[in-house]
C-alpha atoms as a PDB file:
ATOM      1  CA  UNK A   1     -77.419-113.395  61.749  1.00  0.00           C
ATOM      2  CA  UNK A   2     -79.142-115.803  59.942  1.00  0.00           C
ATOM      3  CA  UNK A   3     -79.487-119.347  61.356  1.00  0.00           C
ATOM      4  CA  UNK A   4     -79.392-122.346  58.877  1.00  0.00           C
ATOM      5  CA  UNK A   5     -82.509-124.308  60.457  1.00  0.00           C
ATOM      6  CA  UNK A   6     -84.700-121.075  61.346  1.00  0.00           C
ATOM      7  CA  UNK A   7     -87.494-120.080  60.171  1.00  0.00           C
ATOM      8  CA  UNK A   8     -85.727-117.464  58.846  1.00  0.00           C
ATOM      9  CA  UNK A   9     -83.375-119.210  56.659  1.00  0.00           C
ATOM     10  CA  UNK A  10     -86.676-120.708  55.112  1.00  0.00           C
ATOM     11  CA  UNK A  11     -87.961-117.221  54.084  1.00  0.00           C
ATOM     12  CA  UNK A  12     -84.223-116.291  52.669  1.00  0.00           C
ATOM     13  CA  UNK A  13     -84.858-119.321  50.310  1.00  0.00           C
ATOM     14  CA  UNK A  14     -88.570-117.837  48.880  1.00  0.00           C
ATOM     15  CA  UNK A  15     -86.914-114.791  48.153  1.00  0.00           C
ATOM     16  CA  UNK A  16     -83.546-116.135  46.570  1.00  0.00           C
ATOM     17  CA  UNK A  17     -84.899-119.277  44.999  1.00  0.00           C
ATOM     18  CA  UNK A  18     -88.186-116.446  43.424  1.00  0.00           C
ATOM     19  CA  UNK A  19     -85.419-113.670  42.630  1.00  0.00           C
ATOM     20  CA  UNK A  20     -82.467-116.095  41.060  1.00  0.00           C
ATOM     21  CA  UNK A  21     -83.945-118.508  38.724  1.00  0.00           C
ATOM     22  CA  UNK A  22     -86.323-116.903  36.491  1.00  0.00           C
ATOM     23  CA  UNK A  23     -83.472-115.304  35.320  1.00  0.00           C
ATOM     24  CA  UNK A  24     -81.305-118.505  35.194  1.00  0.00           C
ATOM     25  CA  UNK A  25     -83.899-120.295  33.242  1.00  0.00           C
ATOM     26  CA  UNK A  26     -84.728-117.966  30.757  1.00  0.00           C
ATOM     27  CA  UNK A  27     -81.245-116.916  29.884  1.00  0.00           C
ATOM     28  CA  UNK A  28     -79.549-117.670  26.826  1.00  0.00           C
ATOM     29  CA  UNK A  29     -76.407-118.046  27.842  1.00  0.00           C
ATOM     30  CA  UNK A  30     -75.310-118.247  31.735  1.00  0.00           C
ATOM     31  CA  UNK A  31     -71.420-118.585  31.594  1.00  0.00           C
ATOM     32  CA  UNK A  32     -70.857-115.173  33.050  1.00  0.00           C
ATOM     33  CA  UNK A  33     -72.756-113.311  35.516  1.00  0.00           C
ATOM     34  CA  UNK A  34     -72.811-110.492  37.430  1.00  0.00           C
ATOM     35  CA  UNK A  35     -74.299-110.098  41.418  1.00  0.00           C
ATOM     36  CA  UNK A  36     -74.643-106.411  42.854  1.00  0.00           C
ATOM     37  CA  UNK A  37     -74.497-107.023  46.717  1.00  0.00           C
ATOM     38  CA  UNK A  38     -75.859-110.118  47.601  1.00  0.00           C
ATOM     39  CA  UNK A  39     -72.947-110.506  50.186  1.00  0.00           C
ATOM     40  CA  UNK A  40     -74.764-112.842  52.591  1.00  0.00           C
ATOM     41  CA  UNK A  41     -73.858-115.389  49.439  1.00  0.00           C
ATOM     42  CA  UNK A  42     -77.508-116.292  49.004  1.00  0.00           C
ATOM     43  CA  UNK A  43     -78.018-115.158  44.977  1.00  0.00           C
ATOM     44  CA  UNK A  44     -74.224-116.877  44.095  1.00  0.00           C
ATOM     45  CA  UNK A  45     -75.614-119.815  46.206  1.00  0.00           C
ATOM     46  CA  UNK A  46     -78.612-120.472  43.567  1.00  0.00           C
ATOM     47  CA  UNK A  47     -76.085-119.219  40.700  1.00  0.00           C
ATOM     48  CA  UNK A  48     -74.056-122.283  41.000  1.00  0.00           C
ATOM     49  CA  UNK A  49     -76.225-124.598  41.055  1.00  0.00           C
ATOM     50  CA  UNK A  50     -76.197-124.769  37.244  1.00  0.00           C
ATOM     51  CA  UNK A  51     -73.297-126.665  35.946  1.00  0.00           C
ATOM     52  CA  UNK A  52     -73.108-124.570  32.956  1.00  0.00           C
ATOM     53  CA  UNK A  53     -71.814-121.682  34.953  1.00  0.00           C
ATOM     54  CA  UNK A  54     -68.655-120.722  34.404  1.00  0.00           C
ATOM     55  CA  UNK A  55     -67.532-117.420  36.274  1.00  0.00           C
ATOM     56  CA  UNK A  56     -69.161-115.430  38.923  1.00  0.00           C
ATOM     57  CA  UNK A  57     -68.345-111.580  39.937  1.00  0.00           C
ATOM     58  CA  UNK A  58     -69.418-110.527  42.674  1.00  0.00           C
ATOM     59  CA  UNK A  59     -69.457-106.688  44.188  1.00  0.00           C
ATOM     60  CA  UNK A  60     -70.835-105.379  47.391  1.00  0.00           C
ATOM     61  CA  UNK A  61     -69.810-102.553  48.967  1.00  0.00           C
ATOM     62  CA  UNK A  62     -69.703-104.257  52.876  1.00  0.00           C
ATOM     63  CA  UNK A  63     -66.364-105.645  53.347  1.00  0.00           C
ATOM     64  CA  UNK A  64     -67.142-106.888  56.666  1.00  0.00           C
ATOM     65  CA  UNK A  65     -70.417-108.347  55.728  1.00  0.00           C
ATOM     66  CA  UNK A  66     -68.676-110.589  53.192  1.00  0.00           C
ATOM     67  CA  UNK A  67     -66.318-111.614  55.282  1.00  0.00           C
ATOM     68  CA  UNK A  68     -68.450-113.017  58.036  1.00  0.00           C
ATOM     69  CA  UNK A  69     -70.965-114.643  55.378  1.00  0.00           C
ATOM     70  CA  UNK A  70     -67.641-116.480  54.163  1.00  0.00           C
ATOM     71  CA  UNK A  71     -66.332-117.338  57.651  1.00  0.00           C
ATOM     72  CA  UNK A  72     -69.322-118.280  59.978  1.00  0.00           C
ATOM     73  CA  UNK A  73     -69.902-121.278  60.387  1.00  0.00           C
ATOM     74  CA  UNK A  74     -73.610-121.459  60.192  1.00  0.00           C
ATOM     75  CA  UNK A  75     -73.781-118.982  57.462  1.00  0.00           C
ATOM     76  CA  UNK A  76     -71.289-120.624  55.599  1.00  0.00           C
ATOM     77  CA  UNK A  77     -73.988-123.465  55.955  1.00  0.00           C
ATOM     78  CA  UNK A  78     -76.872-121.778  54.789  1.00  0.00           C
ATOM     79  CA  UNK A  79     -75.486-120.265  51.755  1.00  0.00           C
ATOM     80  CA  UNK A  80     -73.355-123.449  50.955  1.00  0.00           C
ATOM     81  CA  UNK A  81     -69.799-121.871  51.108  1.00  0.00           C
ATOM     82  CA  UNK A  82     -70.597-120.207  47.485  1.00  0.00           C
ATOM     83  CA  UNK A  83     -68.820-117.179  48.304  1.00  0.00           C
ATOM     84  CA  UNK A  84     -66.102-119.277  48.712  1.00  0.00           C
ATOM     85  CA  UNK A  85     -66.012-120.855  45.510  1.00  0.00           C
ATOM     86  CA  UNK A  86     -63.416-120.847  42.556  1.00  0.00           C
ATOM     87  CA  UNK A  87     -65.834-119.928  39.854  1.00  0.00           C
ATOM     88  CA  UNK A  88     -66.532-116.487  42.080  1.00  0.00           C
ATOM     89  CA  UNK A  89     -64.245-113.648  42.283  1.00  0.00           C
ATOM     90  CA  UNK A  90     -65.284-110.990  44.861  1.00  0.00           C
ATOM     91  CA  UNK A  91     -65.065-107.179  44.682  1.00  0.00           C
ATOM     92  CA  UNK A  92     -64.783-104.756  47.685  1.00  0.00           C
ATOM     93  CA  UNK A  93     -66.505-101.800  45.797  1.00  0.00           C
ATOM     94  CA  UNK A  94     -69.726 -99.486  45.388  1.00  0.00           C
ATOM     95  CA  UNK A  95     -71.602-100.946  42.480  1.00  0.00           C
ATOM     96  CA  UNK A  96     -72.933 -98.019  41.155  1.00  0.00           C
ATOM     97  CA  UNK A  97     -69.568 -96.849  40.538  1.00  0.00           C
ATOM     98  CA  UNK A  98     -68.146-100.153  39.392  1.00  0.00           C
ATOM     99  CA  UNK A  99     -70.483-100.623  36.855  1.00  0.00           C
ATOM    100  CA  UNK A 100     -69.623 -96.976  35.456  1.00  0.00           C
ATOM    101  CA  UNK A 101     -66.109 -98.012  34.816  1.00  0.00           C
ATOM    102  CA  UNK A 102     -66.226-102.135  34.093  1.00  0.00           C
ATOM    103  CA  UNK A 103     -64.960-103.284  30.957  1.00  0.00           C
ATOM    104  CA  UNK A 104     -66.694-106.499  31.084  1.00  0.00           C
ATOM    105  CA  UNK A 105     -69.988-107.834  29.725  1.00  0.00           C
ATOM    106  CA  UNK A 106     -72.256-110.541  31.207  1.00  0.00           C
ATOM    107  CA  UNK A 107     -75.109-112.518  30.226  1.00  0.00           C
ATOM    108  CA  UNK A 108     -76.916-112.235  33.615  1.00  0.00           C
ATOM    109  CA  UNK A 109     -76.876-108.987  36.278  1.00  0.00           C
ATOM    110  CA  UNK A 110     -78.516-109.999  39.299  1.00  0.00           C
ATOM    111  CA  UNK A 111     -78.753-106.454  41.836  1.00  0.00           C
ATOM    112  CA  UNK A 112     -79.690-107.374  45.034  1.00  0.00           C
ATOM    113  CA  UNK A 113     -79.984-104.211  47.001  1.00  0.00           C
ATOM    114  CA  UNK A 114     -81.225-102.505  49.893  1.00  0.00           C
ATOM    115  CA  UNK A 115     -84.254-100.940  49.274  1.00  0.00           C
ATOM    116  CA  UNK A 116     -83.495 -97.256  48.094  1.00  0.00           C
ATOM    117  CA  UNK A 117     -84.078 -94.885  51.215  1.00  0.00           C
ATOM    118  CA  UNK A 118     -82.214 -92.489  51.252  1.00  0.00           C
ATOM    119  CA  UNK A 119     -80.641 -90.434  47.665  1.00  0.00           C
ATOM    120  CA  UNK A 120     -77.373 -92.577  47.438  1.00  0.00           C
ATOM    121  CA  UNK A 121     -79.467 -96.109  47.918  1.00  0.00           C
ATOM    122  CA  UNK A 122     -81.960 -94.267  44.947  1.00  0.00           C
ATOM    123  CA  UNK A 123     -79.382 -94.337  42.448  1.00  0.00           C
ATOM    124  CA  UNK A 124     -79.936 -97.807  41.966  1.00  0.00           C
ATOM    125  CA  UNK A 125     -82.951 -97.150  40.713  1.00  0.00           C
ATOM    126  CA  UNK A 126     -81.789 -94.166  38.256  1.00  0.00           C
ATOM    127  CA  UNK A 127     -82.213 -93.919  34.837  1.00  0.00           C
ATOM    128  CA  UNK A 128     -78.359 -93.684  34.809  1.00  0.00           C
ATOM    129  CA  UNK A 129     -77.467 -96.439  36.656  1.00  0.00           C
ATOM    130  CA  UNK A 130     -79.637 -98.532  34.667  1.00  0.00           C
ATOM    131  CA  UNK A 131     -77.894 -97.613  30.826  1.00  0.00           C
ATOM    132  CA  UNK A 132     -75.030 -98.027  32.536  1.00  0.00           C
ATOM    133  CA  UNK A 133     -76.199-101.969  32.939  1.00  0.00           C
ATOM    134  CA  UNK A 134     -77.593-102.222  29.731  1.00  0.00           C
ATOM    135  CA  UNK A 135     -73.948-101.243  28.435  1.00  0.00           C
ATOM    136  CA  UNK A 136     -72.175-104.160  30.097  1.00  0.00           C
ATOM    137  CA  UNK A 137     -74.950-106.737  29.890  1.00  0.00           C
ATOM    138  CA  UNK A 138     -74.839-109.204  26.697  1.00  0.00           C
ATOM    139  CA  UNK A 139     -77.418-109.189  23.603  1.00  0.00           C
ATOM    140  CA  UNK A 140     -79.844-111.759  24.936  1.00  0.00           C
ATOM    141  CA  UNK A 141     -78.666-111.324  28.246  1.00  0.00           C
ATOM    142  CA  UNK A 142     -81.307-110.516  31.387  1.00  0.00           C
ATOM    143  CA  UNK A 143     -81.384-108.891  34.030  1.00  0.00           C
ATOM    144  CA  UNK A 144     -83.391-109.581  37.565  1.00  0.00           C
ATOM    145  CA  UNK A 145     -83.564-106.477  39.982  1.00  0.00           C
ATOM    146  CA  UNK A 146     -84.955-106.772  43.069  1.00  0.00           C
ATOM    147  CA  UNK A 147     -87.494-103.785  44.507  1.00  0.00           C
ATOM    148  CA  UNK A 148     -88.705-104.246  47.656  1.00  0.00           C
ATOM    149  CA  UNK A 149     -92.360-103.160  47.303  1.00  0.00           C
ATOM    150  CA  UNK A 150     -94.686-104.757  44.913  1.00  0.00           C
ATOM    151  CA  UNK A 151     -97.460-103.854  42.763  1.00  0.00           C
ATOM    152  CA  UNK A 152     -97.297 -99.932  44.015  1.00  0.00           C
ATOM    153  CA  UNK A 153     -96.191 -96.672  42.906  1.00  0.00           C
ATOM    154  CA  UNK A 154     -92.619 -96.871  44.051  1.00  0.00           C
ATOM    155  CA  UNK A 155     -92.697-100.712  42.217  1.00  0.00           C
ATOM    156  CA  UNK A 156     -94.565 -98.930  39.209  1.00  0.00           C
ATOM    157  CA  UNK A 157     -92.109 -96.269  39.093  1.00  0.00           C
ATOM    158  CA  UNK A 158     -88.782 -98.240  38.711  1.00  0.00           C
ATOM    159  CA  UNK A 159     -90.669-100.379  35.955  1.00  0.00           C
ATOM    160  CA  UNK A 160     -91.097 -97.254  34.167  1.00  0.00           C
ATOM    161  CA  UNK A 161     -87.543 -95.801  34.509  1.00  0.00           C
ATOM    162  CA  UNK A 162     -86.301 -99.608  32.868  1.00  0.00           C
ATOM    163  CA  UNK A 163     -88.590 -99.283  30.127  1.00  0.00           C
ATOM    164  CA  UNK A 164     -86.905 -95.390  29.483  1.00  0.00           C
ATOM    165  CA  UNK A 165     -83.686 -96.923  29.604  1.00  0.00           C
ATOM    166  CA  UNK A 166     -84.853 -98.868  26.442  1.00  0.00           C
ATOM    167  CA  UNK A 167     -85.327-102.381  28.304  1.00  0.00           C
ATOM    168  CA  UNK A 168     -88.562-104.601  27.792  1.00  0.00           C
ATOM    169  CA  UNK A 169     -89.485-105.605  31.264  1.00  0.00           C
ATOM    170  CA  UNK A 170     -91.246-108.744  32.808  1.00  0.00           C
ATOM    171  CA  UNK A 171     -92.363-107.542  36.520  1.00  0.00           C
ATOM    172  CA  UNK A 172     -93.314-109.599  39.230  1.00  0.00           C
ATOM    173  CA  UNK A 173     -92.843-110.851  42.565  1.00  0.00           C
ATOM    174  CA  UNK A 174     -91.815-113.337  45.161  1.00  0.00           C
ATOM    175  CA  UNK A 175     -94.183-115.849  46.588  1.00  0.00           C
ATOM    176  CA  UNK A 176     -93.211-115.984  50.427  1.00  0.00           C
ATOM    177  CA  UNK A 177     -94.969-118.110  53.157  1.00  0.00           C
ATOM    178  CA  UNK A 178     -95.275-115.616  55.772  1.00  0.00           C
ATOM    179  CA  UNK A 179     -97.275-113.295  52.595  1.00  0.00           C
ATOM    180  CA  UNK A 180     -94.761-110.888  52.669  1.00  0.00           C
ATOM    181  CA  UNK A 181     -94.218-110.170  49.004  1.00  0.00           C
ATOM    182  CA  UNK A 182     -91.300-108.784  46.990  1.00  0.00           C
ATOM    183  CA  UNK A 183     -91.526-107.065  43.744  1.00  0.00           C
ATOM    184  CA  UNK A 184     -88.704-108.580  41.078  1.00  0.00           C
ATOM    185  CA  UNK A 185     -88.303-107.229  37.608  1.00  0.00           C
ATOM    186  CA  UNK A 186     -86.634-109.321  34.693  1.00  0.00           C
ATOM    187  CA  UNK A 187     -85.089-106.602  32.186  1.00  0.00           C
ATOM    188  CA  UNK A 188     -83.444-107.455  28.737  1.00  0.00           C
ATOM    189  CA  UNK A 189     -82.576-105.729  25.564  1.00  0.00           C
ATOM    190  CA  UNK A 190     -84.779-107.943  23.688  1.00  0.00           C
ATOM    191  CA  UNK A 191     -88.592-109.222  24.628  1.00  0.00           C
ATOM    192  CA  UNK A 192     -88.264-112.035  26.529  1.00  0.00           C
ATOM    193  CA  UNK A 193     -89.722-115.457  25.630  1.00  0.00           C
ATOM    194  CA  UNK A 194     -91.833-116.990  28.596  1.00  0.00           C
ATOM    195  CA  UNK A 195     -94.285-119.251  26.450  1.00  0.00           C
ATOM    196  CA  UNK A 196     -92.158-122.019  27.429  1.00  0.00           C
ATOM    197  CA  UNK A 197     -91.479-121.154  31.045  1.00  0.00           C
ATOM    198  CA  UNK A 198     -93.423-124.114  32.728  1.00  0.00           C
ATOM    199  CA  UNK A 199     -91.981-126.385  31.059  1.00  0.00           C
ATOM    200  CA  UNK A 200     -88.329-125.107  31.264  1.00  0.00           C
ATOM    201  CA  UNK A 201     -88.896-125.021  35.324  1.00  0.00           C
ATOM    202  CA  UNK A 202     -89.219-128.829  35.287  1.00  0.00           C
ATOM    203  CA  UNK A 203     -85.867-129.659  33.299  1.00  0.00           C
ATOM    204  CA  UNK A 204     -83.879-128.399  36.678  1.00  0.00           C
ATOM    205  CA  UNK A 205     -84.955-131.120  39.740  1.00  0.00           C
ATOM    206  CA  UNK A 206     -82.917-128.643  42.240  1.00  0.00           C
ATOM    207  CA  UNK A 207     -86.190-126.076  41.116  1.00  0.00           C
ATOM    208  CA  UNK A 208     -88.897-125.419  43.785  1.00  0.00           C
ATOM    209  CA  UNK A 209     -91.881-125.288  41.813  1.00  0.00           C
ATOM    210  CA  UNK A 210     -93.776-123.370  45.040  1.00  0.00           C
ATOM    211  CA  UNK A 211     -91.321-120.714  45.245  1.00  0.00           C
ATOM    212  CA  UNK A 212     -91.253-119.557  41.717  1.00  0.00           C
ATOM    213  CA  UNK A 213     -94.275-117.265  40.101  1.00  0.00           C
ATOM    214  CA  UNK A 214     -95.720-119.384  37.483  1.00  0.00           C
ATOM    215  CA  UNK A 215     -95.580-118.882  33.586  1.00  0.00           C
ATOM    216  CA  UNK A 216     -99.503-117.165  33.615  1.00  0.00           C
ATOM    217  CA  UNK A 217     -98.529-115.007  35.902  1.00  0.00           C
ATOM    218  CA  UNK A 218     -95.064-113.559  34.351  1.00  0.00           C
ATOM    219  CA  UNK A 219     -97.622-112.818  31.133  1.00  0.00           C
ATOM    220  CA  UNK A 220     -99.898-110.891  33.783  1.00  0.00           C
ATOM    221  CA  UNK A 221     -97.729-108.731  34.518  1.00  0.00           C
ATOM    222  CA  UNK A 222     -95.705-108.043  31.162  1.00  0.00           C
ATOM    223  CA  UNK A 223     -98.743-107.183  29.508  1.00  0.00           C
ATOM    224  CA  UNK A 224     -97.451-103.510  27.923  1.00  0.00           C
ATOM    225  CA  UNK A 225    -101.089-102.509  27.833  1.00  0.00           C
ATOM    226  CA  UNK A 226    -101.522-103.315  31.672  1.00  0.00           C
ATOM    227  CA  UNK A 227     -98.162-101.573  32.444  1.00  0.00           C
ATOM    228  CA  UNK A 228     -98.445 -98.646  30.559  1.00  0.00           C
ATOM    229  CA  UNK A 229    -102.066 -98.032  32.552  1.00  0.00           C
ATOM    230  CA  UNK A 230     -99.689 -98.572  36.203  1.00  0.00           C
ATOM    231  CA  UNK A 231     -97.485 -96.323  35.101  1.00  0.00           C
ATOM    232  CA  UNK A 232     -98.700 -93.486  32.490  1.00  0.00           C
ATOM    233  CA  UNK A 233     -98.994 -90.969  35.603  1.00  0.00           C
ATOM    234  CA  UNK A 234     -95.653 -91.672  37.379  1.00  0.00           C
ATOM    235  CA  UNK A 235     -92.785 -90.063  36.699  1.00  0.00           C
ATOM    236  CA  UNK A 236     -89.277 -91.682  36.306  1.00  0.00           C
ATOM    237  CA  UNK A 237     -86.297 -92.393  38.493  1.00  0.00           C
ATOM    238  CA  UNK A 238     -83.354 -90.175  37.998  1.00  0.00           C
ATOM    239  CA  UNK A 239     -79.780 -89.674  39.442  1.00  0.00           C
ATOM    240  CA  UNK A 240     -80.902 -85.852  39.392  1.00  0.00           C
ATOM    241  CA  UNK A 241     -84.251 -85.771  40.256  1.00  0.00           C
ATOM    242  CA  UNK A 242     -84.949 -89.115  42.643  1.00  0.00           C
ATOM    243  CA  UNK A 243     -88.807 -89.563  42.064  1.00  0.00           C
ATOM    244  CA  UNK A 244     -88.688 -93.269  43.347  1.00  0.00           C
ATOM    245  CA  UNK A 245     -88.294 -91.212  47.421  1.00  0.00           C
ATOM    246  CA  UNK A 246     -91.232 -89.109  46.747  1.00  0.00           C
ATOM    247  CA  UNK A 247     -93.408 -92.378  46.107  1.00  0.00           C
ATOM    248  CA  UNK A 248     -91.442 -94.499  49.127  1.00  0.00           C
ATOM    249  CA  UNK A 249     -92.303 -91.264  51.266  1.00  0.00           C
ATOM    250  CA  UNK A 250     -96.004 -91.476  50.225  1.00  0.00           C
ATOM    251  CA  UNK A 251     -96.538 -95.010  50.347  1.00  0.00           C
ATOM    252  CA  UNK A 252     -95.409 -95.219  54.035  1.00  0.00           C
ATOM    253  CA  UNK A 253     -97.904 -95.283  57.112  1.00  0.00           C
ATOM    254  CA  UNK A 254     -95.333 -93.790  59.485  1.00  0.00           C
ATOM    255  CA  UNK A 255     -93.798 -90.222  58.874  1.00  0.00           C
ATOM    256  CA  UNK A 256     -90.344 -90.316  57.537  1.00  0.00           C
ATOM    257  CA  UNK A 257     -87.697 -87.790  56.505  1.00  0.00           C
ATOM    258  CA  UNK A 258     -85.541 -88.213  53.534  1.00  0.00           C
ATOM    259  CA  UNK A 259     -82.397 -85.557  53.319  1.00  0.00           C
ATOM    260  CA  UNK A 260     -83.874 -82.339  53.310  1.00  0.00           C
ATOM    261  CA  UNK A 261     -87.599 -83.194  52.715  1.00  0.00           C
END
């Protein structure tokens, strides 16, 4: 239950305003976008802020979730009614199969989902889940996935399951005032332009300049050298053969127990 003047609201705000508008301002187009989960409203909240957005599909598998984040009263507050607008049209469905079948294309994708646990929650980081975006996402379209970890194997890992799925990837990461940092990936069919970034950020006055990564550090991270040294030794993330739970497993300091491992 998030409260709208909590401390915790503020956090919701790094992450969302970090994991949103890269995207946004790098896009070519954003009249049509796509948000996997994201049923608190928070991603569709920084979505509409642009004027130039025209429709918004949204699908999350929680029913009940979306319900309460479009009823509550202080929810409905925090995330400024968004799933409640006109330009949105919600969908009750799992997005891994929903993407399989949609007929649609989109200039954004924005997946914001739980981290990957357990072998259903992995598929979203499969190598088949992620042609199945690059089919319905737009030439010079992008896409911003959300990996809860940062700058570690399991982070490493998904990078290098995009780049088999043929995307050129920009990783990085939230910047969060209680230093609890999220790893974000921008993925597109194309390289991605980001000598202009800074200078993009400060056409949109609704832009938090503290919450966003800046330009430097976006070319950090794409650097293919750099990346292909992170990742030459990990293996990739398939529906078949999950590899992304083998590195959550090992990168935890607490036993855990995944299926039948």
């Amino acid at each position: 239950y998030i409260q709208a003047q909590s401390p915790l609201a503020s956090i919701t705000d790094f992450y969302h305003h970090g994991f949103v508008h890269p995207a946004m301002l790098l896009a070519q187009s954003r009249n049509n976008i796509l948000i996997l989960g994201g049923g608190d409203g928070l991603p569709a909240k920084e979505v509409l802020k642009y004027d130039d957005v025209d429709r918004v599909v949204e699908v999350d598998l929680d029913g009940d979730w979306i319900q309460f984040a479009k009823s509550d009263p202080l929810m409905i507050k925090h995330n400024f009614n968004s799933l409640n607008s006109p330009k949105l049209n919600l969908v009750i469905d799992d997005a891994f199969h929903w993407v399989q079948h949609s007929k649609s294309s989109f200039d954004l994708v924005f997946v914001d989902f739980p981290e990957g646990v357990d072998f259903p929650l992995a598929r979203s980081y499969s190598l088949q889940f992620l042609k199945s975006l690059k089919r319905i996402l737009n030439d010079g379209g992008i896409i911003s996935f959300q990996v809860d970890s940062f700058n570690d194997p399991v982070f490493w890992c998904v990078v290098k399951t995009m780049q088999a799925a043929g995307f050129s990837v920009v990783p990085h990461r939230t910047l969060d005032p209680q230093d609890q940092t999220y790893g974000l990936i921008l993925v597109s069919k194309q390289p991605l332009d980001l000598s202009n970034y800074d200078k993009i950020v400060n056409t949109k006055s609704f832009i938090k300049r503290d919450m966003l990564v800046p330009q430097a550090e976006l070319i950090y991270y794409s650097d293919p050298d750099r990346i292909h040294e992170l990742t030459k030794d990990l293996q990739i993330n398939t529906f078949y053969k999950p590899s992304f739970l083998k590195y959550y497993k090992a990168n935890l300091p607490w036993e855990i127990t995944i299926g039948n491992n």
